[in-house]
PDB file of N, CA and C in Angstrom:
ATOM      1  N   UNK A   1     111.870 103.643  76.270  1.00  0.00           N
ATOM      2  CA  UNK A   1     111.187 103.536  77.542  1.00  0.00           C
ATOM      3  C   UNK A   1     110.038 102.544  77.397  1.00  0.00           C
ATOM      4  N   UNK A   2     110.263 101.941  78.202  1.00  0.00           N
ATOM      5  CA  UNK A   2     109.249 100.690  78.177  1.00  0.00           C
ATOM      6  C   UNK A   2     108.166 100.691  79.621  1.00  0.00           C
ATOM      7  N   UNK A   3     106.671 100.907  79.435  1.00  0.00           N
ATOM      8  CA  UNK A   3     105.591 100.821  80.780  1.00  0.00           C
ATOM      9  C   UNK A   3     104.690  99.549  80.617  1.00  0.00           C
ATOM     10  N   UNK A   4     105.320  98.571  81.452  1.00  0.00           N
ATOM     11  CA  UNK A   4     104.437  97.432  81.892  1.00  0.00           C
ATOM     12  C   UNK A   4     103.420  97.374  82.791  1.00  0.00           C
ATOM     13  N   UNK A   5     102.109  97.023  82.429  1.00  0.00           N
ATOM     14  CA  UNK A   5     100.926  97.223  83.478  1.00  0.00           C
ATOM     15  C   UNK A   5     100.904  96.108  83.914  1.00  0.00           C
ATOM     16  N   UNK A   6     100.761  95.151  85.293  1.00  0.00           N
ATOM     17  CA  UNK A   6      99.973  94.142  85.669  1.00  0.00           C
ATOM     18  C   UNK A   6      98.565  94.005  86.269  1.00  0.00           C
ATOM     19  N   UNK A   7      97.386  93.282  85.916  1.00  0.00           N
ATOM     20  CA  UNK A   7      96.342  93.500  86.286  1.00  0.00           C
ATOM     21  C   UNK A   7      96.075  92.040  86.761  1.00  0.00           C
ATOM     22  N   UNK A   8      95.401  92.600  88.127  1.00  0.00           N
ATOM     23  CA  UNK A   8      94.965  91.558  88.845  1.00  0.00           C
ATOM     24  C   UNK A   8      93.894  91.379  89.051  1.00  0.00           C
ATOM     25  N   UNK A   9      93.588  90.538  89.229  1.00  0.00           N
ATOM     26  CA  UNK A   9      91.911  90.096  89.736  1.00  0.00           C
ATOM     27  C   UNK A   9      91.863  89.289  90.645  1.00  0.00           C
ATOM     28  N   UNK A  10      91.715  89.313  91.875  1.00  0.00           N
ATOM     29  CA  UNK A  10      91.640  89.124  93.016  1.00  0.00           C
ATOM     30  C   UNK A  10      90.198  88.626  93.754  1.00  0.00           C
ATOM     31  N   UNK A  11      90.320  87.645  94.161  1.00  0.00           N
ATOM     32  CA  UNK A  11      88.972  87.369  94.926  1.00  0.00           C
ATOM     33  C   UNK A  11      89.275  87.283  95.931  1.00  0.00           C
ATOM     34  N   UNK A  12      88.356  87.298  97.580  1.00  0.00           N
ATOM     35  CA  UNK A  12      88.397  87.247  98.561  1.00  0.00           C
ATOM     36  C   UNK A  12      87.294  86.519  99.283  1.00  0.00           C
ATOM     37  N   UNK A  13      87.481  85.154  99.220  1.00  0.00           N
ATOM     38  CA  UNK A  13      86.248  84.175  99.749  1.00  0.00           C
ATOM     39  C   UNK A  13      85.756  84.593 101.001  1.00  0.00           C
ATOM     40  N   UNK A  14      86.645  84.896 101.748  1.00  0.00           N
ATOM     41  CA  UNK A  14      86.312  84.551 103.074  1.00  0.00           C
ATOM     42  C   UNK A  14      86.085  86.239 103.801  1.00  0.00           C
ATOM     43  N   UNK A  15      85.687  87.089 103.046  1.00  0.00           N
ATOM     44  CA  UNK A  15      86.446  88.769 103.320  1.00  0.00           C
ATOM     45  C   UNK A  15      84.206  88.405 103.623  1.00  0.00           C
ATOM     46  N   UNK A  16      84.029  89.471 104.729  1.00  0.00           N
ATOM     47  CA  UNK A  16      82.768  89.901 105.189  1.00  0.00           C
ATOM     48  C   UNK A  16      82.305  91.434 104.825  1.00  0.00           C
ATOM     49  N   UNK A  17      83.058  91.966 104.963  1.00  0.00           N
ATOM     50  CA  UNK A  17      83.177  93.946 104.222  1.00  0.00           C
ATOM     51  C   UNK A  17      84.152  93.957 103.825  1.00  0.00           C
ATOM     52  N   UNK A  18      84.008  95.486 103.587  1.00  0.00           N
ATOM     53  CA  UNK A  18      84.511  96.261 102.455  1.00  0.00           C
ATOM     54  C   UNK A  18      85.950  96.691 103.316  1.00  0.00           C
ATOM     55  N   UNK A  19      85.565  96.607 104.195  1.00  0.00           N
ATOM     56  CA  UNK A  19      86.752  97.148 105.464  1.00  0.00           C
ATOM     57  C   UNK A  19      88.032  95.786 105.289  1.00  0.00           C
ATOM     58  N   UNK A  20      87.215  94.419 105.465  1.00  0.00           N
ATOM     59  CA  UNK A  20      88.225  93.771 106.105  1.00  0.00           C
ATOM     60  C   UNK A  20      88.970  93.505 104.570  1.00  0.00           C
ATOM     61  N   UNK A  21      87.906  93.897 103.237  1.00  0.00           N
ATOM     62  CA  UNK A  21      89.083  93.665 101.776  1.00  0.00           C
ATOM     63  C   UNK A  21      90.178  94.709 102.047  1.00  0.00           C
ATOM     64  N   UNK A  22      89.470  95.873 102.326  1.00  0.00           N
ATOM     65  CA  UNK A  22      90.570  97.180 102.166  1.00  0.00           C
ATOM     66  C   UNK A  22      91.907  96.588 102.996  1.00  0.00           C
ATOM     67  N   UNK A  23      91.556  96.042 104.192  1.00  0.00           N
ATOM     68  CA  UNK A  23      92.916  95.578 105.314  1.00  0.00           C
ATOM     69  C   UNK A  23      93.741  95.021 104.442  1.00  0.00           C
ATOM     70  N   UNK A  24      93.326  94.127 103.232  1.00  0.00           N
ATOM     71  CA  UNK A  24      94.331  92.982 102.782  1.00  0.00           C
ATOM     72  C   UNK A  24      94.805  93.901 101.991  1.00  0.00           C
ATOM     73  N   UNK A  25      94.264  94.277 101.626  1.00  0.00           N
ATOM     74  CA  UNK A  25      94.315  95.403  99.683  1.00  0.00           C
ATOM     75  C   UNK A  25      95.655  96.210 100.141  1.00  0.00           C
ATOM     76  N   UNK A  26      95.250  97.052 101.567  1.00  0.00           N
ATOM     77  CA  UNK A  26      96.247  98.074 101.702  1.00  0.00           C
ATOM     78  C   UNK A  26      97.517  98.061 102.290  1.00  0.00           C
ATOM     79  N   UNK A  27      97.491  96.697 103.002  1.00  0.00           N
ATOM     80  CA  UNK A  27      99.017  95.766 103.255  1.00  0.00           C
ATOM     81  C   UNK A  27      99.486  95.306 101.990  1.00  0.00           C
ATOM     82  N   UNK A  28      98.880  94.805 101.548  1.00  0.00           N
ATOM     83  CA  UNK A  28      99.950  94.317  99.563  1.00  0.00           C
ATOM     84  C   UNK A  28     100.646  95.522  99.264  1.00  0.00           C
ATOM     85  N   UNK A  29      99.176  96.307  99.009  1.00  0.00           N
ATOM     86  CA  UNK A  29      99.552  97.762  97.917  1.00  0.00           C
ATOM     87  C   UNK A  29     100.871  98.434  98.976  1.00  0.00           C
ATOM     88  N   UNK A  30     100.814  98.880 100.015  1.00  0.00           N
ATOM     89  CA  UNK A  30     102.151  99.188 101.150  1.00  0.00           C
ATOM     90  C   UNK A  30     103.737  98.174 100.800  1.00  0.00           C
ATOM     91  N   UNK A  31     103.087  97.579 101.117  1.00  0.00           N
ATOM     92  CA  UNK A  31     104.291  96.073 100.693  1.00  0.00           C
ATOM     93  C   UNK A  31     105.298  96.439  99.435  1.00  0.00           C
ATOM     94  N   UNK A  32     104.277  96.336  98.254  1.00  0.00           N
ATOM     95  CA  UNK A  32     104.882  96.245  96.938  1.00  0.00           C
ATOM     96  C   UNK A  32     105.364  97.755  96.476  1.00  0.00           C
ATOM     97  N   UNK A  33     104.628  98.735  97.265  1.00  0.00           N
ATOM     98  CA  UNK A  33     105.018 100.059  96.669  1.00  0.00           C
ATOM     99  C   UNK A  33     106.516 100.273  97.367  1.00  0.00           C
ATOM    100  N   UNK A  34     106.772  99.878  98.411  1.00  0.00           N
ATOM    101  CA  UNK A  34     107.988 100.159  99.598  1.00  0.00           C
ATOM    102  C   UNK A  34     108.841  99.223  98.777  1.00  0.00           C
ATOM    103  N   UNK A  35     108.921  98.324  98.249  1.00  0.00           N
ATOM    104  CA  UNK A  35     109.930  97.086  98.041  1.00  0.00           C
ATOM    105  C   UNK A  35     110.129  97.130  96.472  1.00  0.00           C
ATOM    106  N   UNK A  36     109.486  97.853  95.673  1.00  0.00           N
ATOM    107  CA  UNK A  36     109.589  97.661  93.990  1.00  0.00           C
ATOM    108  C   UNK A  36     109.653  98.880  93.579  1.00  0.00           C
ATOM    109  N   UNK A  37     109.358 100.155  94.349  1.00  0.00           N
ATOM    110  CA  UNK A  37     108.883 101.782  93.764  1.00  0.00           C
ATOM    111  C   UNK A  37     108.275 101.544  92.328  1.00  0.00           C
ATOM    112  N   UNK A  38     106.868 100.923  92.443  1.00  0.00           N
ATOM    113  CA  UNK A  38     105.814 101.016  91.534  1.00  0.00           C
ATOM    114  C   UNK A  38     104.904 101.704  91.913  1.00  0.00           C
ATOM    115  N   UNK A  39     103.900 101.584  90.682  1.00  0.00           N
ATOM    116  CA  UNK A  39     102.780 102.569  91.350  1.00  0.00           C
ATOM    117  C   UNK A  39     101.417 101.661  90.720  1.00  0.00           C
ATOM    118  N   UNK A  40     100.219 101.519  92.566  1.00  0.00           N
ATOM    119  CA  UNK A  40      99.675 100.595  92.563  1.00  0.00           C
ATOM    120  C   UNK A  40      98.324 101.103  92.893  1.00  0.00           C
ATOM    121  N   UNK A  41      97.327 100.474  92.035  1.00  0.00           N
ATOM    122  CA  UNK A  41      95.762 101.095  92.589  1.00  0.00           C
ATOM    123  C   UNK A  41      94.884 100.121  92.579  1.00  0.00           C
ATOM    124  N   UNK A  42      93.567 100.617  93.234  1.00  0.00           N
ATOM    125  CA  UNK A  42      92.668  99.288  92.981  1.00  0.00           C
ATOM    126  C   UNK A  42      92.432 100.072  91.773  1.00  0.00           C
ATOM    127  N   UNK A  43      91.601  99.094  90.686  1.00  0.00           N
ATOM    128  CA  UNK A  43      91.063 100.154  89.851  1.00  0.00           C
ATOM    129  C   UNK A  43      89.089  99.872  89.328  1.00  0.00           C
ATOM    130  N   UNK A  44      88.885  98.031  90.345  1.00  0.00           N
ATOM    131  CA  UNK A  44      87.819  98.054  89.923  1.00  0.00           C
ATOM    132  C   UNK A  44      87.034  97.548  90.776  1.00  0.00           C
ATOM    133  N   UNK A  45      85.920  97.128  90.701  1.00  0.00           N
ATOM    134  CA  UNK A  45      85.360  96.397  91.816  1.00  0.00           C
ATOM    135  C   UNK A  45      85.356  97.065  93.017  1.00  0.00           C
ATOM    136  N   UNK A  46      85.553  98.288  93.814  1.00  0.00           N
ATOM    137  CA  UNK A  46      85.664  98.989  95.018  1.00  0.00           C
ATOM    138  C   UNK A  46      84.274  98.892  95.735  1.00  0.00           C
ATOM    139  N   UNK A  47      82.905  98.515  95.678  1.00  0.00           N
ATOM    140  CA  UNK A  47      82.028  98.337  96.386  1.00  0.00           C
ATOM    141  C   UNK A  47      81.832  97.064  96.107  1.00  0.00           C
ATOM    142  N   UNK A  48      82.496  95.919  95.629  1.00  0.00           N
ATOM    143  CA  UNK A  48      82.459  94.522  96.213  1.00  0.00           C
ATOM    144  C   UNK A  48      83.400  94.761  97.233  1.00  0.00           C
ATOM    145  N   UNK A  49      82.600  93.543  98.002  1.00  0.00           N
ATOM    146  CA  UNK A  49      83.656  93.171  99.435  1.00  0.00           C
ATOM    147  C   UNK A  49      84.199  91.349  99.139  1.00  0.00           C
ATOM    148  N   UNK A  50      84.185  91.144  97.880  1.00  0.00           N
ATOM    149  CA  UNK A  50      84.791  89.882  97.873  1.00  0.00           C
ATOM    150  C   UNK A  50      85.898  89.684  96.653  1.00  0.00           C
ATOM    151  N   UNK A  51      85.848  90.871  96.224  1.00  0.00           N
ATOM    152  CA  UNK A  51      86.257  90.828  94.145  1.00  0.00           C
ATOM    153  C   UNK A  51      87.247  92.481  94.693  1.00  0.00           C
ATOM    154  N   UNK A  52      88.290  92.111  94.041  1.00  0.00           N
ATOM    155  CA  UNK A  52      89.058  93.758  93.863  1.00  0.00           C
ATOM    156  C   UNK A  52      90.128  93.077  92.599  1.00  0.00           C
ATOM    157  N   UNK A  53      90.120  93.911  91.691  1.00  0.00           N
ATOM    158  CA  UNK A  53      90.970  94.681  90.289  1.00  0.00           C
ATOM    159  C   UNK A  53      92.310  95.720  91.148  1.00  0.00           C
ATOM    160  N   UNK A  54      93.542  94.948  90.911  1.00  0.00           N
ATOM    161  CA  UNK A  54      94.715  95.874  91.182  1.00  0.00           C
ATOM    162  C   UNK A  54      95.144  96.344  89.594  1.00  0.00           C
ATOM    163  N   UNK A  55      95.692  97.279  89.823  1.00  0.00           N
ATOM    164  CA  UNK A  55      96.907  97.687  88.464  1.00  0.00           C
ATOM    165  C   UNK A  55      97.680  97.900  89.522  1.00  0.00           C
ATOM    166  N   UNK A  56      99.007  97.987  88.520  1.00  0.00           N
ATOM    167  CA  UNK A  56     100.370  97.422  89.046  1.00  0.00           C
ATOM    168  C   UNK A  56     101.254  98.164  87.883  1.00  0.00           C
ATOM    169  N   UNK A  57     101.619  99.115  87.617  1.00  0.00           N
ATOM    170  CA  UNK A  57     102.754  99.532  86.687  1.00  0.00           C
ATOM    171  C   UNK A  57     103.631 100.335  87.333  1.00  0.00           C
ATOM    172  N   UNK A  58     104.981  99.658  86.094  1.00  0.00           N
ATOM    173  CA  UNK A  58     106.696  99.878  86.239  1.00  0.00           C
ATOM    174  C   UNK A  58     107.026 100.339  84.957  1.00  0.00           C
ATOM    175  N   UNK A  59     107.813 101.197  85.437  1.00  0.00           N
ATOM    176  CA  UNK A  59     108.565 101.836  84.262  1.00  0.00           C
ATOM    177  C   UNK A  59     109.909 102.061  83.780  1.00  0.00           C
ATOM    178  N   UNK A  60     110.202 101.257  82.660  1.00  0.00           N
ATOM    179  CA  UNK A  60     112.023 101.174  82.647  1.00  0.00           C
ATOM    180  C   UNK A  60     112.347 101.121  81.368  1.00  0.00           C
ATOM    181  N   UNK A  61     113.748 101.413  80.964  1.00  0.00           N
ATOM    182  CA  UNK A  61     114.037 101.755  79.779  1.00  0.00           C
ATOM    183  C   UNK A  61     114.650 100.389  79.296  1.00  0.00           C
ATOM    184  N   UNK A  62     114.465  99.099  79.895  1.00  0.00           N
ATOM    185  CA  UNK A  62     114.829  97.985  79.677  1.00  0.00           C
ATOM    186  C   UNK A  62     113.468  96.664  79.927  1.00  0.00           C
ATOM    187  N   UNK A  63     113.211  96.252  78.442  1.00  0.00           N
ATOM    188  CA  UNK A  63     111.792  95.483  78.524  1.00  0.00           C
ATOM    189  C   UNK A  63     112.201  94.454  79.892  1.00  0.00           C
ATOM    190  N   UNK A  64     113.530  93.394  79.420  1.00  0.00           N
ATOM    191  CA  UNK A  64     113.561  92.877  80.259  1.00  0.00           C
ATOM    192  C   UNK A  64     113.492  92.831  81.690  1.00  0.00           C
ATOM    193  N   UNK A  65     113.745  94.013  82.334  1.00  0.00           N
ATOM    194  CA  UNK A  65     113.532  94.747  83.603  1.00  0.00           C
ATOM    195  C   UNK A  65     112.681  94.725  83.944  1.00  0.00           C
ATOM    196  N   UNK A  66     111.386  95.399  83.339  1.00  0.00           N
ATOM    197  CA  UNK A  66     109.628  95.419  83.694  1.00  0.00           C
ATOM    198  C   UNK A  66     109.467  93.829  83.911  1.00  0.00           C
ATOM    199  N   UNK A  67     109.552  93.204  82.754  1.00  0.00           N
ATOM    200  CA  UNK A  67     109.085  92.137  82.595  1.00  0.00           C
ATOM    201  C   UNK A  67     109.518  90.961  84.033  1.00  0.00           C
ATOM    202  N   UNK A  68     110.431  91.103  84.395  1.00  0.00           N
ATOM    203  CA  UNK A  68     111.223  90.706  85.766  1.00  0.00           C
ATOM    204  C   UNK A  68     110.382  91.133  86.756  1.00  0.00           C
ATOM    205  N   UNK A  69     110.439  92.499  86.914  1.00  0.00           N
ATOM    206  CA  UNK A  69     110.032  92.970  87.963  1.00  0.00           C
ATOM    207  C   UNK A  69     108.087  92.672  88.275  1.00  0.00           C
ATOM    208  N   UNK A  70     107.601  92.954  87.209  1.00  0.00           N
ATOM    209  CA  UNK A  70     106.010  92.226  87.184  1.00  0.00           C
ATOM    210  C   UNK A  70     105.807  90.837  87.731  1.00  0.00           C
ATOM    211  N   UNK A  71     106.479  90.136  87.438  1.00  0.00           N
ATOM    212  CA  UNK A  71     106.472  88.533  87.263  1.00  0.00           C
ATOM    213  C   UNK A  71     106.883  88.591  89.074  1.00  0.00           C
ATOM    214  N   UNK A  72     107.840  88.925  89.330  1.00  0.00           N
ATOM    215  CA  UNK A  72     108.124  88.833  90.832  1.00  0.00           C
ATOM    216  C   UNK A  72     106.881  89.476  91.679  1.00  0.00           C
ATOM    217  N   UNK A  73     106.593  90.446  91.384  1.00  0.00           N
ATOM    218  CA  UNK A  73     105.088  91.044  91.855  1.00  0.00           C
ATOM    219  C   UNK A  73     104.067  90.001  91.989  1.00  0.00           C
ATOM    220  N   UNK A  74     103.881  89.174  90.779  1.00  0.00           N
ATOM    221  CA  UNK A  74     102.816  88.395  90.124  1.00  0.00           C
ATOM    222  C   UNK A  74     102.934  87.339  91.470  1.00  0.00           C
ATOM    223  N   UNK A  75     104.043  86.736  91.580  1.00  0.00           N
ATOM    224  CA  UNK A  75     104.948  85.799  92.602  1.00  0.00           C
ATOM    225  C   UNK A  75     104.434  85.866  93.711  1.00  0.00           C
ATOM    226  N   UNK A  76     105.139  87.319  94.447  1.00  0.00           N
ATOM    227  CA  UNK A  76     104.777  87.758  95.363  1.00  0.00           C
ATOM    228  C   UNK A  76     103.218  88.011  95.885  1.00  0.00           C
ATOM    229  N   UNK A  77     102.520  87.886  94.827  1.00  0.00           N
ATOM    230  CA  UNK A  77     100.646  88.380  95.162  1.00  0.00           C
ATOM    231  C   UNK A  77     100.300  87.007  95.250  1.00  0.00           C
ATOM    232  N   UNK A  78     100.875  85.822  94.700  1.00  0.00           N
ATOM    233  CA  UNK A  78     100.020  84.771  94.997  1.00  0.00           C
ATOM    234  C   UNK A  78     100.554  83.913  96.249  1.00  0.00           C
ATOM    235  N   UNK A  79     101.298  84.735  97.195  1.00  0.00           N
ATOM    236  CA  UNK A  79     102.164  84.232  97.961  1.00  0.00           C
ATOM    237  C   UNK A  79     101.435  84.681  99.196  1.00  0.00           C
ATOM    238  N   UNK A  80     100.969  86.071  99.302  1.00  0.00           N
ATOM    239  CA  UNK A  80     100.689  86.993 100.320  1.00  0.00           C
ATOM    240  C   UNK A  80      99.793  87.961 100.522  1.00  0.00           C
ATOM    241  N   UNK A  81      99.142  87.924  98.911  1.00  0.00           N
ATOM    242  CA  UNK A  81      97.682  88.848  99.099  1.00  0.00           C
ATOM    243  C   UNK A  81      97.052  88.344 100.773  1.00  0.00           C
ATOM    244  N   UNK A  82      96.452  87.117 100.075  1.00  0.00           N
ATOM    245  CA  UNK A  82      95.643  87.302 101.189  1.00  0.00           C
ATOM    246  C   UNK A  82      93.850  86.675 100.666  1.00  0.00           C
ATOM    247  N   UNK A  83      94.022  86.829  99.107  1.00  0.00           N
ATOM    248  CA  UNK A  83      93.094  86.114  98.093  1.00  0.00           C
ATOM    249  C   UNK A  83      93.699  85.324  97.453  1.00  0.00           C
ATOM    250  N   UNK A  84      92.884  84.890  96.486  1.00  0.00           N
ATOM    251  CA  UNK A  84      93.100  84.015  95.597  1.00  0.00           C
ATOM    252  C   UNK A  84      92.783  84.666  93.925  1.00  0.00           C
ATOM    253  N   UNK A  85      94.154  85.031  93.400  1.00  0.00           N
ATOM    254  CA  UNK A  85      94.219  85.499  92.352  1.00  0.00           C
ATOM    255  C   UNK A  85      93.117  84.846  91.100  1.00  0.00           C
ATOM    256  N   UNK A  86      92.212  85.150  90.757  1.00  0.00           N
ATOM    257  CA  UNK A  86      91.657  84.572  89.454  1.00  0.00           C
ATOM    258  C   UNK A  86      91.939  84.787  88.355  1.00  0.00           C
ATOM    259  N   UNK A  87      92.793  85.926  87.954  1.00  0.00           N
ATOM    260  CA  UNK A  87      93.154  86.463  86.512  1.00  0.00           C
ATOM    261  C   UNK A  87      93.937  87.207  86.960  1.00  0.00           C
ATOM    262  N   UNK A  88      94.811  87.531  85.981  1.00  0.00           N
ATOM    263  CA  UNK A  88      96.062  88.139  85.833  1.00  0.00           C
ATOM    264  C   UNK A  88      96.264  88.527  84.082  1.00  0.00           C
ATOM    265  N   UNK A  89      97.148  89.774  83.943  1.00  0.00           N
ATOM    266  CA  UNK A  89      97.383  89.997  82.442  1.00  0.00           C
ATOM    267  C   UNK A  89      98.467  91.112  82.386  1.00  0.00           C
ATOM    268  N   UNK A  90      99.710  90.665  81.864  1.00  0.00           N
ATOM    269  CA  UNK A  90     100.447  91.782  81.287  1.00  0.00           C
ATOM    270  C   UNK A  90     100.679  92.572  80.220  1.00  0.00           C
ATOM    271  N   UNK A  91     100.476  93.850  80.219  1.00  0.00           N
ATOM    272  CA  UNK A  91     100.246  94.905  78.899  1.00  0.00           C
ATOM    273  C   UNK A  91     101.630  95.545  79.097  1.00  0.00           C
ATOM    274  N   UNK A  92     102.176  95.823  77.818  1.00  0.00           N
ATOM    275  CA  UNK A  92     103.353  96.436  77.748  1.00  0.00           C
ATOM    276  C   UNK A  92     103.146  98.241  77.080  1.00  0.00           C
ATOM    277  N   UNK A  93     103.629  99.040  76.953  1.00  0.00           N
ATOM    278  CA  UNK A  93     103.584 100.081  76.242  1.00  0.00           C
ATOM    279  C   UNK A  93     104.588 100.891  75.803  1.00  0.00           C
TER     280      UNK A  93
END
């Protein structure tokens, strides 16, 4: 069994509150949970309104699988967040 984490780091130039990050945050996180059955959180930054930290982990008994499925995530976030990704990092376990 193989658990791949993706971590994001996310900025939001143009975001004014905490409200209008959450709007973007909670359309991705909806998005990717409905279309991949992962499991997705903010995990840092929650009282900036310009900066949010996603995790992103999948779990499969095939590396190559995670590793697919992250990377399309990865794809997909710089396509449609809604920010501008600054960092990114995949951990395997």
């Amino acid at each position: 069994m193989v658990v791949g984490v993706l971590s994001l780091e996310v900025l939001f130039p143009y975001s004014r509150s905490l409200k209008e990050k959450r709007r973007h945050l909670k359309s991705f996180k909806d998005r990717i949970r409905s279309r991949h059955n992962v499991s997705v959180a903010e995990v840092d930054f929650q009282d900036k309104w310009q900066r949010a930290r996603l995790a992103i982990a999948a779990v499969n008994s095939r590396p190559h699988d995670v590793e697919d499925l992250l990377n399309r995530i990865l794809n997909e976030a710089e396509e449609s967040l809604g920010g501008t990704i600054a960092d990114h990092r995949i951990d395997y376990f």
